[in-house]
Every structure is written in C-alpha cells, then in structure tokens.
PDB file of N, CA and C in Angstrom:
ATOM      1  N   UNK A   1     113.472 105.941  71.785  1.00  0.00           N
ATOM      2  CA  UNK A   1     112.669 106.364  72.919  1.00  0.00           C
ATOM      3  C   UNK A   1     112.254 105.162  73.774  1.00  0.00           C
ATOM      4  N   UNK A   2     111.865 104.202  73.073  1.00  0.00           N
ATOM      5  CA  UNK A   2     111.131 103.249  74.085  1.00  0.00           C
ATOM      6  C   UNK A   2     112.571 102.255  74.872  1.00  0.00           C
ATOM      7  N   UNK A   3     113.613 102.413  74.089  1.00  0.00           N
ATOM      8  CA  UNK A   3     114.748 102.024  75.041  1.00  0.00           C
ATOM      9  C   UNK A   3     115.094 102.576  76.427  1.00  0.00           C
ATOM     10  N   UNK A   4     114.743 104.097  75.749  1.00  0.00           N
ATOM     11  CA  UNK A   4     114.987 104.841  77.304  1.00  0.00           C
ATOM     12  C   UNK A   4     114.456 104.457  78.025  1.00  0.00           C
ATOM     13  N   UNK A   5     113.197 104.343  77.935  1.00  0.00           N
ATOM     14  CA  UNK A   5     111.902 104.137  78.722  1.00  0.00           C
ATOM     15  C   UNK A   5     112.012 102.432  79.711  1.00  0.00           C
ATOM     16  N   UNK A   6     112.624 101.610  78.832  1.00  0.00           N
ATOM     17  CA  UNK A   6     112.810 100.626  79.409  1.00  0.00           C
ATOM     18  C   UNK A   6     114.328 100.329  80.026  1.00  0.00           C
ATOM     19  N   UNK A   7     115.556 101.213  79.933  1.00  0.00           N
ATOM     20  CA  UNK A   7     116.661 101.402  80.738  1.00  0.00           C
ATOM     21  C   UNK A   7     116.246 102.575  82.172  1.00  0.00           C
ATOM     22  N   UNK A   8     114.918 103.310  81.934  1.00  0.00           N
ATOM     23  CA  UNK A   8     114.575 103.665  83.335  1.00  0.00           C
ATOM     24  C   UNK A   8     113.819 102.631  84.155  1.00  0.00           C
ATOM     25  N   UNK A   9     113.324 102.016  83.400  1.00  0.00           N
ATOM     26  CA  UNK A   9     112.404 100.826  84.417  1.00  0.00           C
ATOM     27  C   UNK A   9     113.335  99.720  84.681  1.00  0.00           C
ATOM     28  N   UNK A  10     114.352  99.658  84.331  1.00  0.00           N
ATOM     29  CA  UNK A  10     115.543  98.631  84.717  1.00  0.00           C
ATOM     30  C   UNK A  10     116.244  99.570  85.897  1.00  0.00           C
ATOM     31  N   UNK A  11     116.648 100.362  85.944  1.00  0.00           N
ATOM     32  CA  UNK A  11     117.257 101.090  86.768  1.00  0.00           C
ATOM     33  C   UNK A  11     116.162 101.420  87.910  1.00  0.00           C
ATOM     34  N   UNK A  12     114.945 101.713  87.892  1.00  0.00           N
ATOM     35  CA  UNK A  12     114.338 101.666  89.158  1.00  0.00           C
ATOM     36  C   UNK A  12     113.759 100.190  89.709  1.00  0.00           C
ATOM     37  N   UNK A  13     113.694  99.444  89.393  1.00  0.00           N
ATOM     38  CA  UNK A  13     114.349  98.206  89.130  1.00  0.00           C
ATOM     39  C   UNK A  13     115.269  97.718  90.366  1.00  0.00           C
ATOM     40  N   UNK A  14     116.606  97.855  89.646  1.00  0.00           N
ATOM     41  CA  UNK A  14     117.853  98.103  90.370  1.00  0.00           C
ATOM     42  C   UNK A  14     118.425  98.925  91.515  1.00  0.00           C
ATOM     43  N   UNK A  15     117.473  99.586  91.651  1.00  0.00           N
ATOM     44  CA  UNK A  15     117.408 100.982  92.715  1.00  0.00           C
ATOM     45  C   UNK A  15     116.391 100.450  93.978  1.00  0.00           C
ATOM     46  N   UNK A  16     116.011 100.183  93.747  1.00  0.00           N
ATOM     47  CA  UNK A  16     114.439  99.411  94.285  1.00  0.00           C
ATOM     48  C   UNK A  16     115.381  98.225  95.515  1.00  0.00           C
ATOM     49  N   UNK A  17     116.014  97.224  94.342  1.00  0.00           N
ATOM     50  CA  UNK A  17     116.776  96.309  94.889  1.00  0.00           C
ATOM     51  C   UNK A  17     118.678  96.703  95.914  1.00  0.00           C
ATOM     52  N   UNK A  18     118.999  97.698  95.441  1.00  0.00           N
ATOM     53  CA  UNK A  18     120.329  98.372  95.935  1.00  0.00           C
ATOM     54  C   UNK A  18     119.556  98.902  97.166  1.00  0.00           C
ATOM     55  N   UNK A  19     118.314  99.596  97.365  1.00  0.00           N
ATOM     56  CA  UNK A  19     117.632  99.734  98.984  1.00  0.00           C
ATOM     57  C   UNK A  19     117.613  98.560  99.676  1.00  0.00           C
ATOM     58  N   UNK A  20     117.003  97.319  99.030  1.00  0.00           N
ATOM     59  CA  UNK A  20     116.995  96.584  99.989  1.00  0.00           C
ATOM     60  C   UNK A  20     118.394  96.207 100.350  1.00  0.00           C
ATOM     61  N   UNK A  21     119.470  95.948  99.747  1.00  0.00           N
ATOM     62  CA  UNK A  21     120.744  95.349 100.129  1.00  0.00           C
ATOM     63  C   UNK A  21     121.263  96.259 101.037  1.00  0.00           C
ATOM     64  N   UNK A  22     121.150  97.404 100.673  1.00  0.00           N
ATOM     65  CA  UNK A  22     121.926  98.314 101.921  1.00  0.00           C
ATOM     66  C   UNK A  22     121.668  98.991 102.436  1.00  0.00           C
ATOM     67  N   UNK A  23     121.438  98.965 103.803  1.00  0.00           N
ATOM     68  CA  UNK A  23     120.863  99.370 104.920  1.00  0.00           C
ATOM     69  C   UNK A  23     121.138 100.858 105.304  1.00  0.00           C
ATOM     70  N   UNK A  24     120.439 101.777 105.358  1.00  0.00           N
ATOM     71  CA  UNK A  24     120.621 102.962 105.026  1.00  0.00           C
ATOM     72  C   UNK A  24     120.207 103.717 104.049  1.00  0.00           C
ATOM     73  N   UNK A  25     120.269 102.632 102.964  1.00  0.00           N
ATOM     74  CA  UNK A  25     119.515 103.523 101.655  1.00  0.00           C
ATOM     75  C   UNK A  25     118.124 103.156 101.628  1.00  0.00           C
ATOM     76  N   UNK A  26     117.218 104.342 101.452  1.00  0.00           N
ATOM     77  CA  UNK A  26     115.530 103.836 101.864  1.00  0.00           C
ATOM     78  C   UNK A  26     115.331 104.430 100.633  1.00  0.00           C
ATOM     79  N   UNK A  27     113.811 103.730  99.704  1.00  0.00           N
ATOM     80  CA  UNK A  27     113.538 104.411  98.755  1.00  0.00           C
ATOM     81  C   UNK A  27     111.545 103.772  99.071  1.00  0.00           C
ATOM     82  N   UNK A  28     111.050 104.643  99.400  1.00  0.00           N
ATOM     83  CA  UNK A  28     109.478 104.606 100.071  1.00  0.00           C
ATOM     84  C   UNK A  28     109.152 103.692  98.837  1.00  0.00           C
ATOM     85  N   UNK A  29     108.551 104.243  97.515  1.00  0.00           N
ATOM     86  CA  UNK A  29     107.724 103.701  96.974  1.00  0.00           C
ATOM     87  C   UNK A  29     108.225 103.387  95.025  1.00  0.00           C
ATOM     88  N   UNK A  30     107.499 102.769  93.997  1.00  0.00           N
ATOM     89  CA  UNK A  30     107.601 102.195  92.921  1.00  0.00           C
ATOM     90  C   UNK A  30     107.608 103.274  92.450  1.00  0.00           C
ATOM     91  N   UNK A  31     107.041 104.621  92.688  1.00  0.00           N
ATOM     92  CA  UNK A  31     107.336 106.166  92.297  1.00  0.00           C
ATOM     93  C   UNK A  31     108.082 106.497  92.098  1.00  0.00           C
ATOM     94  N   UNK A  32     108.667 106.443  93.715  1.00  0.00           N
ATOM     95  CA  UNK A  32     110.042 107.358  93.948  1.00  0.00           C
ATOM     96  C   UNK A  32     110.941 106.505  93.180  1.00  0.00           C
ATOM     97  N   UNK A  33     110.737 105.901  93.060  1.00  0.00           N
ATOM     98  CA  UNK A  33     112.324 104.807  92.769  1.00  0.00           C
ATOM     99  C   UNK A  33     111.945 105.425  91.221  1.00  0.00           C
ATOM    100  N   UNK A  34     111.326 105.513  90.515  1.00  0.00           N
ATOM    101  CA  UNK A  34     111.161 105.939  88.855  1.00  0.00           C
ATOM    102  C   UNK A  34     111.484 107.024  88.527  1.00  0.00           C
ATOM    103  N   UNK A  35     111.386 108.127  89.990  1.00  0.00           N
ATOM    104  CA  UNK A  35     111.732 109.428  89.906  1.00  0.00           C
ATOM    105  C   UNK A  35     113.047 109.729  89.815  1.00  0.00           C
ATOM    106  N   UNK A  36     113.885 108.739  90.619  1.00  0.00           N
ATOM    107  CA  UNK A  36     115.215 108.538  91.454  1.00  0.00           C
ATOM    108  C   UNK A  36     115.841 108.182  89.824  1.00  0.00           C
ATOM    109  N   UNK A  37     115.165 107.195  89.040  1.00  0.00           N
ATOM    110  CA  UNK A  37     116.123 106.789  87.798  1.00  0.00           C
ATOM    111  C   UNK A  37     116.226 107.520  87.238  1.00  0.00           C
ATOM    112  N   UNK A  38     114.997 108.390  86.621  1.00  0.00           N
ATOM    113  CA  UNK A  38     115.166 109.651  85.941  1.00  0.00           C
ATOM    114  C   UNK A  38     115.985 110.881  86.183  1.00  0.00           C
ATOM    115  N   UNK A  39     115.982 110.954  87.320  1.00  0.00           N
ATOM    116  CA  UNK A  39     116.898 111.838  88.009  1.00  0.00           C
ATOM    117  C   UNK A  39     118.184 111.633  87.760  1.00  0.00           C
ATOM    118  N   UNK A  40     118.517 109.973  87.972  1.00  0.00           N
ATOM    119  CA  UNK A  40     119.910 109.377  88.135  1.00  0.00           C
ATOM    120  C   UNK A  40     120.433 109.770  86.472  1.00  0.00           C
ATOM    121  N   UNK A  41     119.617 109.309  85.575  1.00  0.00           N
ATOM    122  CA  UNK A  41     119.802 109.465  84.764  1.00  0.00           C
ATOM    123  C   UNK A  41     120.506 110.771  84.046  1.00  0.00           C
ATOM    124  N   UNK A  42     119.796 111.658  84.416  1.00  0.00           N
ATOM    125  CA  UNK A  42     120.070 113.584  83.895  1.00  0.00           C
ATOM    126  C   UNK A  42     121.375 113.800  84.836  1.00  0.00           C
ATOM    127  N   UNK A  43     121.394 113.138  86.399  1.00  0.00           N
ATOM    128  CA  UNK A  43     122.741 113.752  86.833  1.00  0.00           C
ATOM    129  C   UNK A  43     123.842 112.914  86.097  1.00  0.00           C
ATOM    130  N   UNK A  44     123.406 111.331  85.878  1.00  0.00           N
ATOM    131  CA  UNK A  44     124.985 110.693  84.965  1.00  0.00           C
ATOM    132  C   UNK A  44     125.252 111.730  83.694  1.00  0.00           C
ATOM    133  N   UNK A  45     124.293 112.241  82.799  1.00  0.00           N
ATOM    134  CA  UNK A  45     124.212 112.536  81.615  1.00  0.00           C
ATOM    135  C   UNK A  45     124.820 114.072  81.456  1.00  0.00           C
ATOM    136  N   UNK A  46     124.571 114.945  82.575  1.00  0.00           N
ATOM    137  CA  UNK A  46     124.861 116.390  82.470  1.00  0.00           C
ATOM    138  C   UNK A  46     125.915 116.893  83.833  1.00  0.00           C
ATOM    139  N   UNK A  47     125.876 116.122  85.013  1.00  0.00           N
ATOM    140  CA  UNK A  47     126.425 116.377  86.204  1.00  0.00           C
ATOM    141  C   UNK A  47     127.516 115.738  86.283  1.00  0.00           C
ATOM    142  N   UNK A  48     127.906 114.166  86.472  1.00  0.00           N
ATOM    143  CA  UNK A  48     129.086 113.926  86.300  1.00  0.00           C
ATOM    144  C   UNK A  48     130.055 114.051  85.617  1.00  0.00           C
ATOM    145  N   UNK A  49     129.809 114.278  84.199  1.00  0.00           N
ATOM    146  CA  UNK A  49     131.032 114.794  83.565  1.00  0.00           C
ATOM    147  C   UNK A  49     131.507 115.673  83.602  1.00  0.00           C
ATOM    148  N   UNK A  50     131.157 116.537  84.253  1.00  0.00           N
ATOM    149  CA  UNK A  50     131.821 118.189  84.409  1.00  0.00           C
ATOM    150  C   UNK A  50     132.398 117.640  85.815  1.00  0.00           C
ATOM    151  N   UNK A  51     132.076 117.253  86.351  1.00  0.00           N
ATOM    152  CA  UNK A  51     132.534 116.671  87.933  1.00  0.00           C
ATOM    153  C   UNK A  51     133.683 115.955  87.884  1.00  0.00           C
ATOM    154  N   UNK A  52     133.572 115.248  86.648  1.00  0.00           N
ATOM    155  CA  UNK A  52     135.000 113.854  86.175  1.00  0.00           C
ATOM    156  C   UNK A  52     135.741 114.800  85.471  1.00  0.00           C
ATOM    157  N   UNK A  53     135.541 115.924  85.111  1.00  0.00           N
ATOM    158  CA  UNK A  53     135.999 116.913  84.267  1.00  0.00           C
ATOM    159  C   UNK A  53     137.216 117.765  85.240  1.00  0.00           C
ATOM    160  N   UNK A  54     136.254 118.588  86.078  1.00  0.00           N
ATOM    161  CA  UNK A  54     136.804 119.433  87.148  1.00  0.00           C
ATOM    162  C   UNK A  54     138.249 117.897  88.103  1.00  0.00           C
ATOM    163  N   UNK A  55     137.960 117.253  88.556  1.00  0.00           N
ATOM    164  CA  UNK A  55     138.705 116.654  89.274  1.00  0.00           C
ATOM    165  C   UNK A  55     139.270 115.335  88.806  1.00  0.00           C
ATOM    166  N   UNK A  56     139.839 115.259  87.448  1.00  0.00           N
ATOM    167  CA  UNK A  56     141.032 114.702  86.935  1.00  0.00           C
ATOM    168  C   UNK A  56     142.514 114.655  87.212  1.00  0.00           C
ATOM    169  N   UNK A  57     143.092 115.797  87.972  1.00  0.00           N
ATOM    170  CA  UNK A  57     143.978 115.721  89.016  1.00  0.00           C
ATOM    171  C   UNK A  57     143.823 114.583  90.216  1.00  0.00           C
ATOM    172  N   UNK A  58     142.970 114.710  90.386  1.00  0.00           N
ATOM    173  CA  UNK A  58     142.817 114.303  92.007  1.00  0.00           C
ATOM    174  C   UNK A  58     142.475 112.152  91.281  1.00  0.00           C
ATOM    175  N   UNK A  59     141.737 112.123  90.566  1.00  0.00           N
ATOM    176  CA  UNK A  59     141.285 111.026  89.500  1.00  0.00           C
ATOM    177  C   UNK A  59     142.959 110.197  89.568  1.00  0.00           C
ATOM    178  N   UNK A  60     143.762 110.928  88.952  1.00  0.00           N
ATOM    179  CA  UNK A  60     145.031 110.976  88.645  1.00  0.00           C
ATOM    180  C   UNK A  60     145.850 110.205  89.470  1.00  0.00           C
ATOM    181  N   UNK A  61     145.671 111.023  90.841  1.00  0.00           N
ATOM    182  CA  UNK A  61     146.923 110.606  92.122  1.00  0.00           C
ATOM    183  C   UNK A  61     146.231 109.656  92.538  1.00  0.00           C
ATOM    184  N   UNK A  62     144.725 109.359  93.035  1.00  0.00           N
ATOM    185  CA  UNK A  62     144.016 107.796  93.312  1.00  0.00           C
ATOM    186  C   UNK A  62     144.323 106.902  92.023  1.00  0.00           C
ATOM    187  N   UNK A  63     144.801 107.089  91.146  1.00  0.00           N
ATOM    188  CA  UNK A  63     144.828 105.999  90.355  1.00  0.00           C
ATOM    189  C   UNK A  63     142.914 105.817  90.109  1.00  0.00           C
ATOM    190  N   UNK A  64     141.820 106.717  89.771  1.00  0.00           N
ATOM    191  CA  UNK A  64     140.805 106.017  89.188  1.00  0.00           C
ATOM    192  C   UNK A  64     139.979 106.044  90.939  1.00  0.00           C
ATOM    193  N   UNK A  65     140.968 106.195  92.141  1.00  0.00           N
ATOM    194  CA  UNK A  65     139.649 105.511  93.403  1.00  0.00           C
ATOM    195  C   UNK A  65     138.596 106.830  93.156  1.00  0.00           C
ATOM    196  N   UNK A  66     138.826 107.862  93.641  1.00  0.00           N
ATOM    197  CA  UNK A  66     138.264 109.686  93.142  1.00  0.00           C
ATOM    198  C   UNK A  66     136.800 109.639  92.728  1.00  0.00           C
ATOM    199  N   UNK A  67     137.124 108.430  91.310  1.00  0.00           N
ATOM    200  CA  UNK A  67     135.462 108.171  90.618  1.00  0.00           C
ATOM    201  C   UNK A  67     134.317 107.706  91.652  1.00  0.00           C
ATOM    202  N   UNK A  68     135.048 106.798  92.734  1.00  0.00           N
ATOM    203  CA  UNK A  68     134.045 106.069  94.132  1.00  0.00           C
ATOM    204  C   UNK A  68     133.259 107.260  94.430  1.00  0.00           C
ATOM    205  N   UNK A  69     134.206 108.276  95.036  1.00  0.00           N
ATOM    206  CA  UNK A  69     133.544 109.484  95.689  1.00  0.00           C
ATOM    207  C   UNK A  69     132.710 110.343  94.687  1.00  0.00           C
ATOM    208  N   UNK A  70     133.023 110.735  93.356  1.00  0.00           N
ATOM    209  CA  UNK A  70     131.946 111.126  92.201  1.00  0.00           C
ATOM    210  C   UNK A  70     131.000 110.474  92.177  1.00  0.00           C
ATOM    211  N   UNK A  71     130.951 108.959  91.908  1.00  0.00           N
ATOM    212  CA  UNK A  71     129.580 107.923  92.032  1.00  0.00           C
ATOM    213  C   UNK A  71     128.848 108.376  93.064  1.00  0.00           C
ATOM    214  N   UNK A  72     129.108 108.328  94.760  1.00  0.00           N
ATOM    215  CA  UNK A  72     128.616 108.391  95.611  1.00  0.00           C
ATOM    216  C   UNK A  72     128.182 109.753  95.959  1.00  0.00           C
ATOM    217  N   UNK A  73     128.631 111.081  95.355  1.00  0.00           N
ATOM    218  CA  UNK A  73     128.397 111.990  95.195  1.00  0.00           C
ATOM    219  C   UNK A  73     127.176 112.300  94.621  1.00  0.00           C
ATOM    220  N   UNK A  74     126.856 111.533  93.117  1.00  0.00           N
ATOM    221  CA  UNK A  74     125.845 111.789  92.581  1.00  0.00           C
ATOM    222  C   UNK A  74     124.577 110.557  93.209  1.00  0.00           C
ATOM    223  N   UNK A  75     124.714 109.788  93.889  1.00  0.00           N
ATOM    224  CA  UNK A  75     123.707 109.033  94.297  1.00  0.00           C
ATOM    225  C   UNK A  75     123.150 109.830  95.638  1.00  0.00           C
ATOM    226  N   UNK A  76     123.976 110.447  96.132  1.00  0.00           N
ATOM    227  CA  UNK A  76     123.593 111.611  97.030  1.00  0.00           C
ATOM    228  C   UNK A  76     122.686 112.737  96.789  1.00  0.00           C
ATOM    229  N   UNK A  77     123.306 113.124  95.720  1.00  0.00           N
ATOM    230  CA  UNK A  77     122.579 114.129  94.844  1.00  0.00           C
ATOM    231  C   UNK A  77     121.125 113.785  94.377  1.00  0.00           C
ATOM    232  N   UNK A  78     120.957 112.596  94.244  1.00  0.00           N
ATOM    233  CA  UNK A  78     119.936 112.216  93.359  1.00  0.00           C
ATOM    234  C   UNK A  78     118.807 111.750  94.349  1.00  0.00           C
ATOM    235  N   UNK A  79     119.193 111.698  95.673  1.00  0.00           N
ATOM    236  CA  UNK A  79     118.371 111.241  96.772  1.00  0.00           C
ATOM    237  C   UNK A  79     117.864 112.707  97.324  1.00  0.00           C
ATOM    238  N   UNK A  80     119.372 113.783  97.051  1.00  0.00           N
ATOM    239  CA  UNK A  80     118.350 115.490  97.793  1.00  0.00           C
ATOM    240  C   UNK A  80     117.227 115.640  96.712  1.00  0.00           C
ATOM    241  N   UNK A  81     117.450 115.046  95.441  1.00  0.00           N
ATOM    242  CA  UNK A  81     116.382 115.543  94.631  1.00  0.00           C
ATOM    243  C   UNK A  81     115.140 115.189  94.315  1.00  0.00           C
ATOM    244  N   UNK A  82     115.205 113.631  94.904  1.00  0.00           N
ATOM    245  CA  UNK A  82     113.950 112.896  94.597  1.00  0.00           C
ATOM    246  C   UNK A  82     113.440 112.688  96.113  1.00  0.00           C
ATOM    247  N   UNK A  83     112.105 113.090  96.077  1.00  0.00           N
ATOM    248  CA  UNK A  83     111.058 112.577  97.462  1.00  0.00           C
ATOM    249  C   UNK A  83     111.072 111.628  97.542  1.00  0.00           C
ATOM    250  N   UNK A  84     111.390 111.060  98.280  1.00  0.00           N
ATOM    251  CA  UNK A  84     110.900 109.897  98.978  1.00  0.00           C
ATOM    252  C   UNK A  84     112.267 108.539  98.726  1.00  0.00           C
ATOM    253  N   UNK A  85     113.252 109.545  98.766  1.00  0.00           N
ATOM    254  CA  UNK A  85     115.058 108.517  98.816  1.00  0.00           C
ATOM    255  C   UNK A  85     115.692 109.638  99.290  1.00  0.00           C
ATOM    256  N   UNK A  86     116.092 108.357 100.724  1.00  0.00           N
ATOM    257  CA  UNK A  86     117.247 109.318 101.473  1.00  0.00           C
ATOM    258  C   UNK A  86     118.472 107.882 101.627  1.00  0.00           C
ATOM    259  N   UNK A  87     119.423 108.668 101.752  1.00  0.00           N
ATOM    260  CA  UNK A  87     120.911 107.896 102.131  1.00  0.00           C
ATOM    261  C   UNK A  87     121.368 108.250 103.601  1.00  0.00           C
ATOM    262  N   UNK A  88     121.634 107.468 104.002  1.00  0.00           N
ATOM    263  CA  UNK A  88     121.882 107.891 105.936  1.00  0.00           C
ATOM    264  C   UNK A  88     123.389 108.593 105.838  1.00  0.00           C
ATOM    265  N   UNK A  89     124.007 109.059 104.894  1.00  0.00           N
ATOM    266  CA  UNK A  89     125.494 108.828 105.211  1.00  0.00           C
ATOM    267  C   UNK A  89     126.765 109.178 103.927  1.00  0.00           C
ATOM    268  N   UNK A  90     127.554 109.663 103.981  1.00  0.00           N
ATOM    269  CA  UNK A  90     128.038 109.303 102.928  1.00  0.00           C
ATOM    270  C   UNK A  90     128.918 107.850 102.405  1.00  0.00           C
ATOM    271  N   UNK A  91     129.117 107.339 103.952  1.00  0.00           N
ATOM    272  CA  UNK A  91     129.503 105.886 103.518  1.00  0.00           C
ATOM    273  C   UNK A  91     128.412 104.697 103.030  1.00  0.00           C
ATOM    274  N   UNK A  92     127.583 105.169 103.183  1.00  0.00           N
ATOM    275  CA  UNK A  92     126.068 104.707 102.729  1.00  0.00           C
ATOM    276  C   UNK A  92     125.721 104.369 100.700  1.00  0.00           C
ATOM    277  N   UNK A  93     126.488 105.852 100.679  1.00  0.00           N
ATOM    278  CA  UNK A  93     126.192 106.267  99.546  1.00  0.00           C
ATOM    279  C   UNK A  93     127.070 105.664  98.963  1.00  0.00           C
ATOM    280  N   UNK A  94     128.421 105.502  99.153  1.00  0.00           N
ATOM    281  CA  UNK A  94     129.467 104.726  98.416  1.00  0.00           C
ATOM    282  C   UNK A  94     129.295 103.256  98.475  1.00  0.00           C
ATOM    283  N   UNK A  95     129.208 102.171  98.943  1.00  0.00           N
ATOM    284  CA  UNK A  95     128.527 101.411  99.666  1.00  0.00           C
ATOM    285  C   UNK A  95     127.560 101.461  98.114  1.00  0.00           C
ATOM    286  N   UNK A  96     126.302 102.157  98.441  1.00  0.00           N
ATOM    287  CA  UNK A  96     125.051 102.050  97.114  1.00  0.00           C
ATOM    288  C   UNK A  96     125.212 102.499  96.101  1.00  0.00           C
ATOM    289  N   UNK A  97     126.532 103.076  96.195  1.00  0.00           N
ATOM    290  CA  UNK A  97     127.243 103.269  94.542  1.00  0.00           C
ATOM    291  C   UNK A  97     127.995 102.099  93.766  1.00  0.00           C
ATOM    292  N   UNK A  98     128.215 101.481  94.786  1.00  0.00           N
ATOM    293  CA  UNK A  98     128.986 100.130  94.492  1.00  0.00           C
ATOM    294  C   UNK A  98     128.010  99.097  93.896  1.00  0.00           C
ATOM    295  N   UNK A  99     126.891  98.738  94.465  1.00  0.00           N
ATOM    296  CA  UNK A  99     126.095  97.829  94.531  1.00  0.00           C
ATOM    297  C   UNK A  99     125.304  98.419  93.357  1.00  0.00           C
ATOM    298  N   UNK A 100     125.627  99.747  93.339  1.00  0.00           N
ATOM    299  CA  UNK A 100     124.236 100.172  92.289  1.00  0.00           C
ATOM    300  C   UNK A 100     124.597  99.647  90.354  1.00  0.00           C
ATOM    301  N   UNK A 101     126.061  99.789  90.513  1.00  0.00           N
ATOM    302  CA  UNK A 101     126.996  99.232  89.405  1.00  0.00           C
ATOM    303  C   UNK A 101     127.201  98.252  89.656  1.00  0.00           C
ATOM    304  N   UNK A 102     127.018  97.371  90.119  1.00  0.00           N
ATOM    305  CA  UNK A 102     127.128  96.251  89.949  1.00  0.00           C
ATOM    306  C   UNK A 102     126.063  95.278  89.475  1.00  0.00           C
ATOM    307  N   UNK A 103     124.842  95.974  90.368  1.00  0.00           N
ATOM    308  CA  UNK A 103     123.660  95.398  89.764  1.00  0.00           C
ATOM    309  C   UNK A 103     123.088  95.674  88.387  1.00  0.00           C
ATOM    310  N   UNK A 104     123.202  96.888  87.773  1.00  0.00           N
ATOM    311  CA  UNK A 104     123.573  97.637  86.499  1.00  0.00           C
ATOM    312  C   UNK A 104     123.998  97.040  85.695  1.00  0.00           C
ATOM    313  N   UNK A 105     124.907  96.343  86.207  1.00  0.00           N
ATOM    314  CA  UNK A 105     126.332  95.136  84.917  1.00  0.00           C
ATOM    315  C   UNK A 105     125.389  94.279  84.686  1.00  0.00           C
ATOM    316  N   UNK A 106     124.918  93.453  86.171  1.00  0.00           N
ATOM    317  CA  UNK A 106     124.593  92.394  86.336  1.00  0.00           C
ATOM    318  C   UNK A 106     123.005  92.008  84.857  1.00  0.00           C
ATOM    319  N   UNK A 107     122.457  93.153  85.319  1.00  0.00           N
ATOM    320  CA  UNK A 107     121.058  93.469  84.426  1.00  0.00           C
ATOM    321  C   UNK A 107     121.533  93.599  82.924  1.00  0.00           C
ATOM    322  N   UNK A 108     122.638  94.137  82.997  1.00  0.00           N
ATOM    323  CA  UNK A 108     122.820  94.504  80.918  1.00  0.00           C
ATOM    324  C   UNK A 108     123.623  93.498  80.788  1.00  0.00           C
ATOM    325  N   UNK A 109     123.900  92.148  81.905  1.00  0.00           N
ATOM    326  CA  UNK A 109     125.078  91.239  81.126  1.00  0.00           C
ATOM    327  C   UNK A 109     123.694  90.087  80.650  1.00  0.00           C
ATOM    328  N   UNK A 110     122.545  90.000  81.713  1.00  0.00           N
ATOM    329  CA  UNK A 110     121.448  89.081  81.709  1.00  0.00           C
ATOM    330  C   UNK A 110     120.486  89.965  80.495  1.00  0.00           C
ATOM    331  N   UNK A 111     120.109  90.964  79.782  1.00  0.00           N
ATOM    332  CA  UNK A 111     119.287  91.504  78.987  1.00  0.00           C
ATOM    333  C   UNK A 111     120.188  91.248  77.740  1.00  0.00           C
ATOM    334  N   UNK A 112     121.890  91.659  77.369  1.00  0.00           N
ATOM    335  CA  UNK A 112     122.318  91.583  76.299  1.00  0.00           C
ATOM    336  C   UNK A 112     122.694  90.178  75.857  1.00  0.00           C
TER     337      UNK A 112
END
C-alpha cells in the first residue's frame, strides 16, 4: 500500500512537471494533479488493456507506432475526468504522452 501511495505522488509529481514542459497541457493545482495520477493510474490498470487488446491489428501494421495514439488517448481521457486538467489538442496529448514516459523512466531509473 504505501508503495502505491508513493508511485501516485511520483506521478503527480511528473504530471505537475509534463504541464510545465508542454504548452497546452494545464493542470491548475497540487490536487488536481493527485487526482489526474489516480485517475491515470485506474485508466493504465483497467482501460488500456482492453484498448491494446481491441487494436492489435492496427498495433501490428504500425509496427508498435498505434500504442502513441492509445497513450495519448488515455492522457486525454484522464484530463475529461479530472477537474482542473485540460489538453488543448490531440497533438498536445501525444506530445504529453511522450514526455509523460519519459519522465516516468527518468524518476524509476533515479529512485531504483
């Protein structure tokens, strides 16, 4: 439990910081951004895999690109759901899907 607890405060964290880098993605307050991880969290955990599930064809013929648009899909998702994070865009969202994994790596390569 208290891992979870501290892989959501790394991720809003990281969320916090992926707003400031890219312009377009706004996240108001130290709230929202906690709401946004938790959120992020339940859509990686229950939403994308049925999503990576359903469109393995398509996964297939990009060679793997497909997953960009799933990532950016669910960072979309996770902004209609949480107050106070919006994405201007869907190139926005891919863009802060990129950065959002990267900073992600960056945090579990500096914690492990």
């Amino acid at each position: 439990m208290m891992l979870y607890i501290i892989q959501i405060i790394i991720t809003s964290l990281v969320l916090l910081l992926m707003a400031k880098i890219v312009k377009g993605v706004e996240i108001e307050s130290w709230g929202s951004a906690l709401f946004a991880a938790v959120i992020l969290g339940l859509v990686n955990a229950f939403v994308k895999p049925l999503m990576v599930l359903l469109t393995i064809p398509l996964t297939v013929i990009t060679m793997g690109l497909f997953l960009l648009v799933i990532n950016a899909l669910m960072l979309q998702l996770v902004a209609a759901l949480s107050p106070g994070v919006s994405i201007s865009g869907f190139g926005k969202a891919v863009l802060g899907s990129v950065v959002l994994t990267i900073l992600n790596l960056l945090a579990l390569a500096i914690l492990v």
